[in-house]
Protein backbone atom coordinates (compact mmCIF):
# COMPACT_ATOMS: atom_id res chain seq x y z
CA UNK A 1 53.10 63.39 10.54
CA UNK A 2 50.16 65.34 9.87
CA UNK A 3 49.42 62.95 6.50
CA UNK A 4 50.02 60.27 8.45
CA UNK A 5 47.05 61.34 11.18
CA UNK A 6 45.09 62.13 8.19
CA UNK A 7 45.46 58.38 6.91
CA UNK A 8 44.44 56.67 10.28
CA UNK A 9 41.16 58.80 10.20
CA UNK A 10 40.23 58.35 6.65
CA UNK A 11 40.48 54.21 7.73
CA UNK A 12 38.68 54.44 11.14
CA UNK A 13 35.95 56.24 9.21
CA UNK A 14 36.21 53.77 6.17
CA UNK A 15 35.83 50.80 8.44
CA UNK A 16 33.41 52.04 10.97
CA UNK A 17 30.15 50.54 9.14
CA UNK A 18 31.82 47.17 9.16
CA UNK A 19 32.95 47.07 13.07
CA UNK A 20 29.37 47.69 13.51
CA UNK A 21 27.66 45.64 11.59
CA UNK A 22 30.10 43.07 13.40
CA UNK A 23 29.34 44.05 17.32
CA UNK A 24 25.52 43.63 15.93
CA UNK A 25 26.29 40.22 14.83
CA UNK A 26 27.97 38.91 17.73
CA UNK A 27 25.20 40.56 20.27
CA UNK A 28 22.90 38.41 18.11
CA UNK A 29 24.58 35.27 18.60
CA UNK A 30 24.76 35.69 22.43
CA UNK A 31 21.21 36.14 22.73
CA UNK A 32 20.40 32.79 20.65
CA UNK A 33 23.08 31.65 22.58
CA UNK A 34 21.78 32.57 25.62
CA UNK A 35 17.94 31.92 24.58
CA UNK A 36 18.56 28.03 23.47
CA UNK A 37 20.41 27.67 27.47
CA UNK A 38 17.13 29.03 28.58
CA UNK A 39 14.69 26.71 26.18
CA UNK A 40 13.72 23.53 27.61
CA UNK A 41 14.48 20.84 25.36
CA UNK A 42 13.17 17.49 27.25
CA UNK A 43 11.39 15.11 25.44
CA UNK A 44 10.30 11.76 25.18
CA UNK A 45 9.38 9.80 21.86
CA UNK A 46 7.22 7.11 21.27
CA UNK A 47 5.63 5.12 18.43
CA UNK A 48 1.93 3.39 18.70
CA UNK A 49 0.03 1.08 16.83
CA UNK A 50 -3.79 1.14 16.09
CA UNK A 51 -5.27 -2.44 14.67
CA UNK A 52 -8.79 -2.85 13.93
CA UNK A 53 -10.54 -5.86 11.99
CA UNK A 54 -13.29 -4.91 9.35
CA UNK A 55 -15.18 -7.37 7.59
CA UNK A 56 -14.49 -6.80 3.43
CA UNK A 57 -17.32 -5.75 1.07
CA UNK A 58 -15.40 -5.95 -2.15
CA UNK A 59 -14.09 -8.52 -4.10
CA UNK A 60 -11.51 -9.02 -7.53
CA UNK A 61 -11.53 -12.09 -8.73
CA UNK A 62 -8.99 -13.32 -11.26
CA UNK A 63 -10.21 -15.89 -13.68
CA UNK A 64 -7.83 -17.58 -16.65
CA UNK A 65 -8.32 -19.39 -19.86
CA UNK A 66 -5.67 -20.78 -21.39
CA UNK A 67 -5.74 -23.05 -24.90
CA UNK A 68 -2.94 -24.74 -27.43
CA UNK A 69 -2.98 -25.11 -30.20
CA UNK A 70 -1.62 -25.52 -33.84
CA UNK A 71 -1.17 -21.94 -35.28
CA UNK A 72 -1.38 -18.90 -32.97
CA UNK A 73 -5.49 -18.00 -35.04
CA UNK A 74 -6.20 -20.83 -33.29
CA UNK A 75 -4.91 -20.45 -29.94
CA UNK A 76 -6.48 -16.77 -30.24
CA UNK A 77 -9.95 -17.81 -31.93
CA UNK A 78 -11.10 -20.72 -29.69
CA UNK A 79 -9.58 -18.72 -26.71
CA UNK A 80 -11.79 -15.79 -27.46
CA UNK A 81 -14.59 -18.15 -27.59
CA UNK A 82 -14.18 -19.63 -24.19
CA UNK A 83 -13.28 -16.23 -22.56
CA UNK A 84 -16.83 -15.14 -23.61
CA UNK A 85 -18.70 -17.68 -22.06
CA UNK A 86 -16.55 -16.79 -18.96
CA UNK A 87 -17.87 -13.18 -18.63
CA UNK A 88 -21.42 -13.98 -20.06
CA UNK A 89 -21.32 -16.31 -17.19
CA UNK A 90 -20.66 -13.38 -14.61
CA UNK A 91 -22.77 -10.98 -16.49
CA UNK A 92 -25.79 -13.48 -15.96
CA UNK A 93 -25.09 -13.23 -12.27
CA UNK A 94 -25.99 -9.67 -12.40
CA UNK A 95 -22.32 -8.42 -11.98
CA UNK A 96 -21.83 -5.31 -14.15
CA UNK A 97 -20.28 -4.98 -17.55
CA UNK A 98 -17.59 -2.61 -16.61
CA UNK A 99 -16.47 -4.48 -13.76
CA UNK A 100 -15.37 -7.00 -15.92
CA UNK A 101 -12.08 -6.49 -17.34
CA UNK A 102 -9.18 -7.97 -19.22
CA UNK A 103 -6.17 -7.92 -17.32
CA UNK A 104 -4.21 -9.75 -20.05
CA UNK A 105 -3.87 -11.22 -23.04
CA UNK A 106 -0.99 -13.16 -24.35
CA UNK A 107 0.91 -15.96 -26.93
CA UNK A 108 3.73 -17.40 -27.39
CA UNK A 109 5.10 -20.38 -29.55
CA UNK A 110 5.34 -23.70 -27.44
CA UNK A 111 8.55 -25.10 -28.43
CA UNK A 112 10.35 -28.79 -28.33
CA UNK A 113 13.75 -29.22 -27.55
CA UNK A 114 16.01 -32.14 -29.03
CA UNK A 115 19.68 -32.94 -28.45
CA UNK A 116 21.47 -30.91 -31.16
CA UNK A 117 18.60 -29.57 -32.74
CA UNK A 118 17.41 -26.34 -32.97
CA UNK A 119 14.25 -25.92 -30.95
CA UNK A 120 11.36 -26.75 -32.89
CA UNK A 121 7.57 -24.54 -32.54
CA UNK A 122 5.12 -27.39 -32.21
CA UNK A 123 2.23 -25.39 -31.20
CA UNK A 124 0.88 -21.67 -29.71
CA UNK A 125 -0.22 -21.37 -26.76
CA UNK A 126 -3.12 -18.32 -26.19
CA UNK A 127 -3.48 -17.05 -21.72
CA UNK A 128 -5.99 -14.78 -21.49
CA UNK A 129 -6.91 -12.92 -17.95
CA UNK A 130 -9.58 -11.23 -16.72
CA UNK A 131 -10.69 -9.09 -13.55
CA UNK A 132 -13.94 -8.73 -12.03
CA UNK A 133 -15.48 -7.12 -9.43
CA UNK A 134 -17.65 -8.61 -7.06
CA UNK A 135 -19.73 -5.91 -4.74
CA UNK A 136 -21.87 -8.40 -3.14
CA UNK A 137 -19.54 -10.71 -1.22
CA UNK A 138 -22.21 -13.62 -1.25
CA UNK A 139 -21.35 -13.86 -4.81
CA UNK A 140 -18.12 -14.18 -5.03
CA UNK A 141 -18.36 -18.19 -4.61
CA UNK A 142 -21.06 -18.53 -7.41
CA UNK A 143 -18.97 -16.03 -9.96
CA UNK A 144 -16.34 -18.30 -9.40
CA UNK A 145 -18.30 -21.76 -10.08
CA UNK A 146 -19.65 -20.32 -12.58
CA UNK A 147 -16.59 -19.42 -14.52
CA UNK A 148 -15.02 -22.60 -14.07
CA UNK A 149 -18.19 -24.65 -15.38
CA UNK A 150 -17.69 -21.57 -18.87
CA UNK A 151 -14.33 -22.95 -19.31
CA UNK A 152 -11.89 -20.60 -17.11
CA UNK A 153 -8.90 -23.21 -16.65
CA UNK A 154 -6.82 -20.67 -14.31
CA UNK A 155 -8.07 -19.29 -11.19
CA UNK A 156 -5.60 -16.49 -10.48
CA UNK A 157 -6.36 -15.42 -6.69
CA UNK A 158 -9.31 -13.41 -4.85
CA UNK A 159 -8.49 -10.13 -3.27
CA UNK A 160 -11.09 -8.61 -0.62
CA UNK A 161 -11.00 -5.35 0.13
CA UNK A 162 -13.42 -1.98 1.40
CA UNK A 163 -15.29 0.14 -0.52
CA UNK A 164 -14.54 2.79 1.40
CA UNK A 165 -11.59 2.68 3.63
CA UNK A 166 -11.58 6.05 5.19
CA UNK A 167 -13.34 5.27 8.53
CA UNK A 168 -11.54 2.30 9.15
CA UNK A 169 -7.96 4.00 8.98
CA UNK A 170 -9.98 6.80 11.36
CA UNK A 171 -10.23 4.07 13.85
CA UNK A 172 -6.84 2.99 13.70
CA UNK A 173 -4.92 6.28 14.13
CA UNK A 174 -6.67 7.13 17.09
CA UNK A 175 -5.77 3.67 18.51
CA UNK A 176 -2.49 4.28 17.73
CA UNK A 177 -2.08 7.57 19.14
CA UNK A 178 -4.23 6.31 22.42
CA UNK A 179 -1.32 3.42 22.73
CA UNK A 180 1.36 6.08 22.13
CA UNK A 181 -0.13 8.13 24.93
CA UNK A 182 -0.38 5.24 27.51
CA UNK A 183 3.20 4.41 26.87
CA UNK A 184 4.21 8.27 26.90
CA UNK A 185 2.95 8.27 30.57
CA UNK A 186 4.18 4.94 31.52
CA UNK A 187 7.81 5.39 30.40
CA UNK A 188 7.79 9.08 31.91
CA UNK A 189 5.86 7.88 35.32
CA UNK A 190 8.88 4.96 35.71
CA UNK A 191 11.69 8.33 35.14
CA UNK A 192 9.34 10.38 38.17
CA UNK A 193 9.01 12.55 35.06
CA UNK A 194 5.57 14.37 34.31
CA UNK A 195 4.56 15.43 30.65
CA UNK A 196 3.73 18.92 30.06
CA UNK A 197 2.15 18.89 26.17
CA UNK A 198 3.10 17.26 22.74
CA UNK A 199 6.25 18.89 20.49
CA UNK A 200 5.68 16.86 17.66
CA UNK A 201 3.00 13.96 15.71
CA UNK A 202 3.89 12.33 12.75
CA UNK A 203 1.48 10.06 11.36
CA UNK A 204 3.48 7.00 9.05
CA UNK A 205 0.37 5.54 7.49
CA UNK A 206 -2.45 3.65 7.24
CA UNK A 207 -1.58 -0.07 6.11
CA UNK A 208 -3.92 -3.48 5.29
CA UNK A 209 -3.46 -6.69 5.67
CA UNK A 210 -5.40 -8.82 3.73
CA UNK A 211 -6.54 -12.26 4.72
CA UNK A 212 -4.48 -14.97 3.21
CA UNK A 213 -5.62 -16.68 -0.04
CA UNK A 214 -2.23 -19.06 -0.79
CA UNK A 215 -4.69 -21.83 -1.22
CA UNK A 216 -7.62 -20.59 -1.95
CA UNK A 217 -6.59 -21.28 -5.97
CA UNK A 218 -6.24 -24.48 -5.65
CA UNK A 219 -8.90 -25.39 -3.51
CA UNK A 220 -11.37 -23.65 -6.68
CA UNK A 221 -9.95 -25.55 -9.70
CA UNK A 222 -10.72 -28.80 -7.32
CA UNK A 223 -14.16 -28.21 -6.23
CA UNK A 224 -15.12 -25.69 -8.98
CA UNK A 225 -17.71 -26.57 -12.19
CA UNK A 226 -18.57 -29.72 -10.21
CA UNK A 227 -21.24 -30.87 -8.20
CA UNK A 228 -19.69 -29.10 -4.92
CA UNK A 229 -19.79 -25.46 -4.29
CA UNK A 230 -16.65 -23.84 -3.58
CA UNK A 231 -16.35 -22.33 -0.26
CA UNK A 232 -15.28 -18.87 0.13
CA UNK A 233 -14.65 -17.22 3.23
CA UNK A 234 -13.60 -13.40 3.28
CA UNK A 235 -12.05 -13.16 6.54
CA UNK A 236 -11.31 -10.12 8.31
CA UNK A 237 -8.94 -7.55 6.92
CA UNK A 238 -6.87 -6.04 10.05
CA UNK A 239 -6.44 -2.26 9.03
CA UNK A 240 -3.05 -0.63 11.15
CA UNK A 241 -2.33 2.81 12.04
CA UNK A 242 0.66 3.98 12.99
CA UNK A 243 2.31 7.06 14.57
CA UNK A 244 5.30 9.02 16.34
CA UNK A 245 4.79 11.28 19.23
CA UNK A 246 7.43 13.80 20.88
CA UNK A 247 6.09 14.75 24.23
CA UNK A 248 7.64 17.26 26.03
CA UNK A 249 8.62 16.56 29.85
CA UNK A 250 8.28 18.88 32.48
């Protein structure tokens, strides 16, 4: 009997750390338990759009020439020629060496195609692309003319854009998070809710749309290098901001 009393104190004293250590746990998770019954968790979210329409001061202009011939040194030699006279025709214009770029450069054999034959090469075919920027939006129609009357036989598309973008998005967040605020109040007003401050703001970008230029390709290789000047007209580019807001409600 006596070991035995000896054994049940040698285990009370063995496992006292642990019984504490466990009380201390639980007394923690009643607090947080009894702290998040005491929190006020109410909220409302709400997305808002900002839109604002700039006027572009930057241009890239695509311009192609594209040749066939015999053997592939052909295709490449008289394309190389051509493609010069393309950028020393934008170069004249003032536009800037290195803003003048190739964007590709490419050929492939042009084959023909008989019933049970083997496809035959009958010719190369040389594409060659380049980019340039245009600063000075006024230009942008006589770079183009100009290009076509040096040879270019593709126009690949126009892209306008901003130099500097930065104050534009400005504008549009705080649209956005003016129209999320309207609707914060609105929504809560309708629930005979009031808003007390703002848990959360997450901003999901700033995004452009650029005007449309499906035809605008078309429209050049038909008016371009002749008598008529082709008509360009940038557009506006709409700029949107957009954001999430969690208010909290009273």
């Amino acid at each position: 009997m006596r070991k035995s009393g000896i054994l049940k104190s040698e285990i009370r004293t063995l496992f006292a750390p642990q019984i504490l250590i466990l009380l201390f746990i639980l007394a923690s998770c009643i607090n947080s338990a009894s702290a998040s019954l005491l929190k006020d968790d109410r909220t409302l979210s709400v997305t808002g759009q900002g839109i604002v329409a700039v006027k572009p001061d930057l241009a890239k202009l695509n311009l192609g020439v594209e040749v066939i011939r015999k053997t592939a040194q052909d295709a490449q030699s008289e394309n190389a020629g051509i493609m010069q006279k393309v950028v020393e025709a934008a170069l004249n214009l003032g536009i800037p060496k290195d803003k003048i770029a190739t964007s590709s450069l490419n050929i492939w054999p042009e084959n023909k195609y008989e019933a049970n034959q083997p496809p035959k090469i009958v010719g190369y075919r040389c594409s060659n692309q380049v980019n340039i920027i245009i600063e000075d939006i006024g230009k942008v129609s006589k770079v183009l003319d100009a290009g076509i009357s040096a040879g270019a036989t593709n126009v690949n598309g126009i892209n306008f854009s901003l130099k500097d973008d930065l104050e534009a998005k400005k504008n549009a967040l705080d649209k956005a998070v003016k129209e999320a605020d309207a609707k914060a109040k609105a929504i809560a007003a309708a629930a005979g809710q009031k808003i007390k401050g703002i848990q959360s703001i997450i901003e999901s970008g700033a995004v452009f749309i650029p005007p449309s230029n499906q035809e605008f390709a078309a429209k050049a290789m038909a008016l371009g290098g002749g008598g008529n000047k082709t008509p360009v007209s940038a557009g506006l580019i709409e700029v949107r901001g957009n954001v999430s807001i969690s208010y909290i409600l009273e």
